[in-house]
N, C-alpha and C. Protein backbone atom coordinates (compact mmCIF):
# COMPACT_ATOMS: atom_id res chain seq x y z
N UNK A 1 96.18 110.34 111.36
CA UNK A 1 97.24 109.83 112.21
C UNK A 1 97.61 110.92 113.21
N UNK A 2 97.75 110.31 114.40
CA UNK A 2 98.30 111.31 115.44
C UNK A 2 99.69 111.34 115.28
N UNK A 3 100.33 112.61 116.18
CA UNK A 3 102.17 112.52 115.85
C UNK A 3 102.05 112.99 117.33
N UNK A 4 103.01 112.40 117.93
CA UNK A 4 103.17 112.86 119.52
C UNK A 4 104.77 112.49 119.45
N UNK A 5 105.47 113.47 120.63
CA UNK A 5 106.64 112.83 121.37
C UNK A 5 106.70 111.88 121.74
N UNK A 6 108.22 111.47 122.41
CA UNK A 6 107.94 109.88 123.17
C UNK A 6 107.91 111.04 124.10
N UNK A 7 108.25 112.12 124.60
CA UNK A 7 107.80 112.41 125.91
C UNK A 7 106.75 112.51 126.14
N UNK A 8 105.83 112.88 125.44
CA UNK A 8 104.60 112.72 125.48
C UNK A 8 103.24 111.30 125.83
N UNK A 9 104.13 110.72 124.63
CA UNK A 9 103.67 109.44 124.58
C UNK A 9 103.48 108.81 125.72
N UNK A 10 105.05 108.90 126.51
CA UNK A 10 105.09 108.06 127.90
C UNK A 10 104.04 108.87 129.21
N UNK A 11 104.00 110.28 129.16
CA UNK A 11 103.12 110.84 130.08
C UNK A 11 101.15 110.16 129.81
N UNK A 12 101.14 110.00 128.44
CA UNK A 12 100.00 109.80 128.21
C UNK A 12 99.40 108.29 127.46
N UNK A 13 100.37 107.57 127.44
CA UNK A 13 100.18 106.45 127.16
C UNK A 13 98.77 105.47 127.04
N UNK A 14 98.96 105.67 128.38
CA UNK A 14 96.79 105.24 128.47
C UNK A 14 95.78 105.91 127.46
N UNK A 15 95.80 107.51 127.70
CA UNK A 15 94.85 107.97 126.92
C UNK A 15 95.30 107.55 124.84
N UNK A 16 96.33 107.71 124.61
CA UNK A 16 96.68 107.31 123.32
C UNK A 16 96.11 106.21 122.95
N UNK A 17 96.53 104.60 123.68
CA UNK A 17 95.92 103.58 123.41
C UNK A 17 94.22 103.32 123.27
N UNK A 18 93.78 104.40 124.30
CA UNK A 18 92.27 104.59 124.15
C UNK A 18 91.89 105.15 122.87
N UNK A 19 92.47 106.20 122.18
CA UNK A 19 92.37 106.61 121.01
C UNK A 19 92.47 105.47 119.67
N UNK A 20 93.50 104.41 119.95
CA UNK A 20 93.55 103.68 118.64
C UNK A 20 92.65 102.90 118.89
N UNK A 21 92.03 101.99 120.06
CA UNK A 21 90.77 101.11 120.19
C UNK A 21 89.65 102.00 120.04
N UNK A 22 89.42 102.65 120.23
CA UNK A 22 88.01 103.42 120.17
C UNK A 22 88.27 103.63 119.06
N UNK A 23 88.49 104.56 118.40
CA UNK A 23 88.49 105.55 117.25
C UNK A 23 89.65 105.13 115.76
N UNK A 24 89.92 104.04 116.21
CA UNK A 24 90.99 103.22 115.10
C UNK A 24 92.04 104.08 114.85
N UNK A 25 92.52 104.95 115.22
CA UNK A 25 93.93 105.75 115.00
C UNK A 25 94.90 105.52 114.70
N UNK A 26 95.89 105.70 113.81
CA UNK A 26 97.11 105.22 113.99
C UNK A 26 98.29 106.68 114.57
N UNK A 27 99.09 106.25 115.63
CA UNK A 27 99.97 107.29 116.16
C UNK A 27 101.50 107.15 116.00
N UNK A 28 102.13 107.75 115.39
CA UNK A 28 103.49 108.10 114.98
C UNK A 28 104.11 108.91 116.44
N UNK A 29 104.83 108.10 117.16
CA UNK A 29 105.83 108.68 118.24
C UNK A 29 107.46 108.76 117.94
N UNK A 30 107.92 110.55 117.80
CA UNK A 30 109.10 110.58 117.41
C UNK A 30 109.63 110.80 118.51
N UNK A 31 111.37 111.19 118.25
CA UNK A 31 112.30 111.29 119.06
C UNK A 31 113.28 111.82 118.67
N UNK A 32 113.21 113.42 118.80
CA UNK A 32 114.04 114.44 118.56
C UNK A 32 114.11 114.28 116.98
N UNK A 33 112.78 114.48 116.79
CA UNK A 33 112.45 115.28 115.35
C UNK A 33 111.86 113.56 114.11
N UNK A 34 112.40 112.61 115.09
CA UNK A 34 112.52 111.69 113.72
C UNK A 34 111.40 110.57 114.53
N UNK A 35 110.80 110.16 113.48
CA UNK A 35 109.65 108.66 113.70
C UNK A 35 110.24 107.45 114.57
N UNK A 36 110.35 107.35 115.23
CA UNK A 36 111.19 106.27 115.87
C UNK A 36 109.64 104.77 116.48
N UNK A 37 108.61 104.84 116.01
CA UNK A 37 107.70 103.88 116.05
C UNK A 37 106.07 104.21 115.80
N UNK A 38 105.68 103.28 115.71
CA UNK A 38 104.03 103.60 115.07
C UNK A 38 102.92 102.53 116.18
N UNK A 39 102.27 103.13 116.06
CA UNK A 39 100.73 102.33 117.52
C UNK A 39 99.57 102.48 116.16
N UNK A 40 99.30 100.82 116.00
CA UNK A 40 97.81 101.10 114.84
C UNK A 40 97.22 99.55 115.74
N UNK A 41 95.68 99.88 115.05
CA UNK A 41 95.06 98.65 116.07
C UNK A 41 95.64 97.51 115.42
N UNK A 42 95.11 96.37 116.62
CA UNK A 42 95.73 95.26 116.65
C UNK A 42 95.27 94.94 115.48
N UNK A 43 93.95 94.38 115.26
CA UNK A 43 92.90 94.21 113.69
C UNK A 43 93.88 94.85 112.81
N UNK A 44 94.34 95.94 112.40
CA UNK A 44 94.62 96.43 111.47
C UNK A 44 96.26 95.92 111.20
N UNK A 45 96.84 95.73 112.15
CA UNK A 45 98.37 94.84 111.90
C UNK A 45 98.29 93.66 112.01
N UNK A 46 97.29 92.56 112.33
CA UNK A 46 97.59 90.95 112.12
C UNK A 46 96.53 91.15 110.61
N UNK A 47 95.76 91.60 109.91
CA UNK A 47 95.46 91.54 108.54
C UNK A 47 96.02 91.95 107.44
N UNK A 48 97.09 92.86 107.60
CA UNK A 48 98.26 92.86 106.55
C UNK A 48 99.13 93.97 107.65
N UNK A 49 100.48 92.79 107.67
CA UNK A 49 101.41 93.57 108.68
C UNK A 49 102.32 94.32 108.04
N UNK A 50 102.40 94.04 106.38
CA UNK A 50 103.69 94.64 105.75
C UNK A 50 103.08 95.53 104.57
N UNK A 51 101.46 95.91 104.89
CA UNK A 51 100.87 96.86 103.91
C UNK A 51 101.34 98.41 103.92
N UNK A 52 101.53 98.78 104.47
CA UNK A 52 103.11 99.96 104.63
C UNK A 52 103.82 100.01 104.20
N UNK A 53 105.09 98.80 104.51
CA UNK A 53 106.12 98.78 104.69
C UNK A 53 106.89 99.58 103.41
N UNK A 54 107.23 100.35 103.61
CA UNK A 54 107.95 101.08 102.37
C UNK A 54 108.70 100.36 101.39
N UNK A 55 109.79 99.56 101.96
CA UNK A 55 110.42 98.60 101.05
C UNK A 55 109.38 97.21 99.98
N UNK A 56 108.59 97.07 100.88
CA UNK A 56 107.84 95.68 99.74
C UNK A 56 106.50 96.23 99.48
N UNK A 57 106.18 97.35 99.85
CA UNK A 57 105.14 97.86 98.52
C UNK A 57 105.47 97.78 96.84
N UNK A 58 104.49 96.94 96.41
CA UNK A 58 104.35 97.29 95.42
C UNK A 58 105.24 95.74 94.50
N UNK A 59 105.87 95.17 95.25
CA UNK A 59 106.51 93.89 95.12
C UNK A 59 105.76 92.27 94.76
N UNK A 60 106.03 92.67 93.74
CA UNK A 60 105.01 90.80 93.12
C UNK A 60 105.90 89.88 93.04
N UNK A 61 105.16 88.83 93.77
CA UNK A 61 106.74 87.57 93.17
C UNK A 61 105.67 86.72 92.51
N UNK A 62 106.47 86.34 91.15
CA UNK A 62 105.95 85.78 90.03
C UNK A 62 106.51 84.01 90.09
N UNK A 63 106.40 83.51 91.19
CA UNK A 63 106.84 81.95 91.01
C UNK A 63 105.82 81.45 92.20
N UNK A 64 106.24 80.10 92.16
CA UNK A 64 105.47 79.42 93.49
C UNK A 64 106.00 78.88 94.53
N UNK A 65 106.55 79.76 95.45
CA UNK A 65 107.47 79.86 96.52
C UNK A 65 107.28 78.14 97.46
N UNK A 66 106.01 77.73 96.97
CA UNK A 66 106.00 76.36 97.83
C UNK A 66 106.73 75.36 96.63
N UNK A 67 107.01 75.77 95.56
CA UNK A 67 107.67 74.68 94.54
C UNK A 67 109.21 74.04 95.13
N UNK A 68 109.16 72.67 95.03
CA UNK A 68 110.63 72.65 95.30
C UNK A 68 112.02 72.72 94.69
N UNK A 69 112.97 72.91 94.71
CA UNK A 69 113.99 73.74 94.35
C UNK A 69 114.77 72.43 93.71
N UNK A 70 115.31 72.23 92.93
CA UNK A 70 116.61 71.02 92.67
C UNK A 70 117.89 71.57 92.96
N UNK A 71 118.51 70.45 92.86
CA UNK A 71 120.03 70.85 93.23
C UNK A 71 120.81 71.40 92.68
N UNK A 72 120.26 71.09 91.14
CA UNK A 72 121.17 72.72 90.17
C UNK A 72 120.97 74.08 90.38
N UNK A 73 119.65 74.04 91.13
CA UNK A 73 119.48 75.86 91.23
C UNK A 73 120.24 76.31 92.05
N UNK A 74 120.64 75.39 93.23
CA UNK A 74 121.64 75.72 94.37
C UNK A 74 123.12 75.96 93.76
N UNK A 75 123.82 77.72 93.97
CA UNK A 75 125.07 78.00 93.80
C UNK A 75 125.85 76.50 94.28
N UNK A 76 127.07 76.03 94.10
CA UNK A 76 128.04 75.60 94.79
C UNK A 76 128.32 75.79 95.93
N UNK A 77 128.34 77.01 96.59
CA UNK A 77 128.62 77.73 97.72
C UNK A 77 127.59 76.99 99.06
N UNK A 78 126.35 76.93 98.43
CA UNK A 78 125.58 76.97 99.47
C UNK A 78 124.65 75.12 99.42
N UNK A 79 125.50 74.94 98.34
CA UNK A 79 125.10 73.09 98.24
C UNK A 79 125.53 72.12 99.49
């Protein structure tokens, strides 16, 4: 993974994007010290977009989300 500034980033923008199509790269652009966004190829984010994601790694759901729900499962609140 590359790590660049956004000042950077924005001076060189073109050549960066050439880096993730050619050479599959992924680039981390911060902003005053902290990650503020990520550039990975397109292929590699429409085939799993949330394979990262810090929060739902690692997260199994054990039901069948297309099942339908009855009206007892619904709180009161939201019936």
């Amino acid at each position: 993974m590359i790590a660049t500034t956004l000042s950077d980033a924005k001076k060189s923008l073109g050549l960066l994007l050439d880096r993730v199509v050619t050479q599959h790269e992924r680039i981390c652009i911060a902003d005053h010290g902290k990650s503020i966004a990520y550039i990975c190829p397109a292929a590699e984010y429409e085939t799993d977009p949330f394979a990262r994601h810090p929060e739902i790694m690692g997260v199994k759901i054990k039901c069948d989300l297309t099942a339908p729900v009855s009206d007892d499962d619904w709180p009161e609140d939201c019936k």
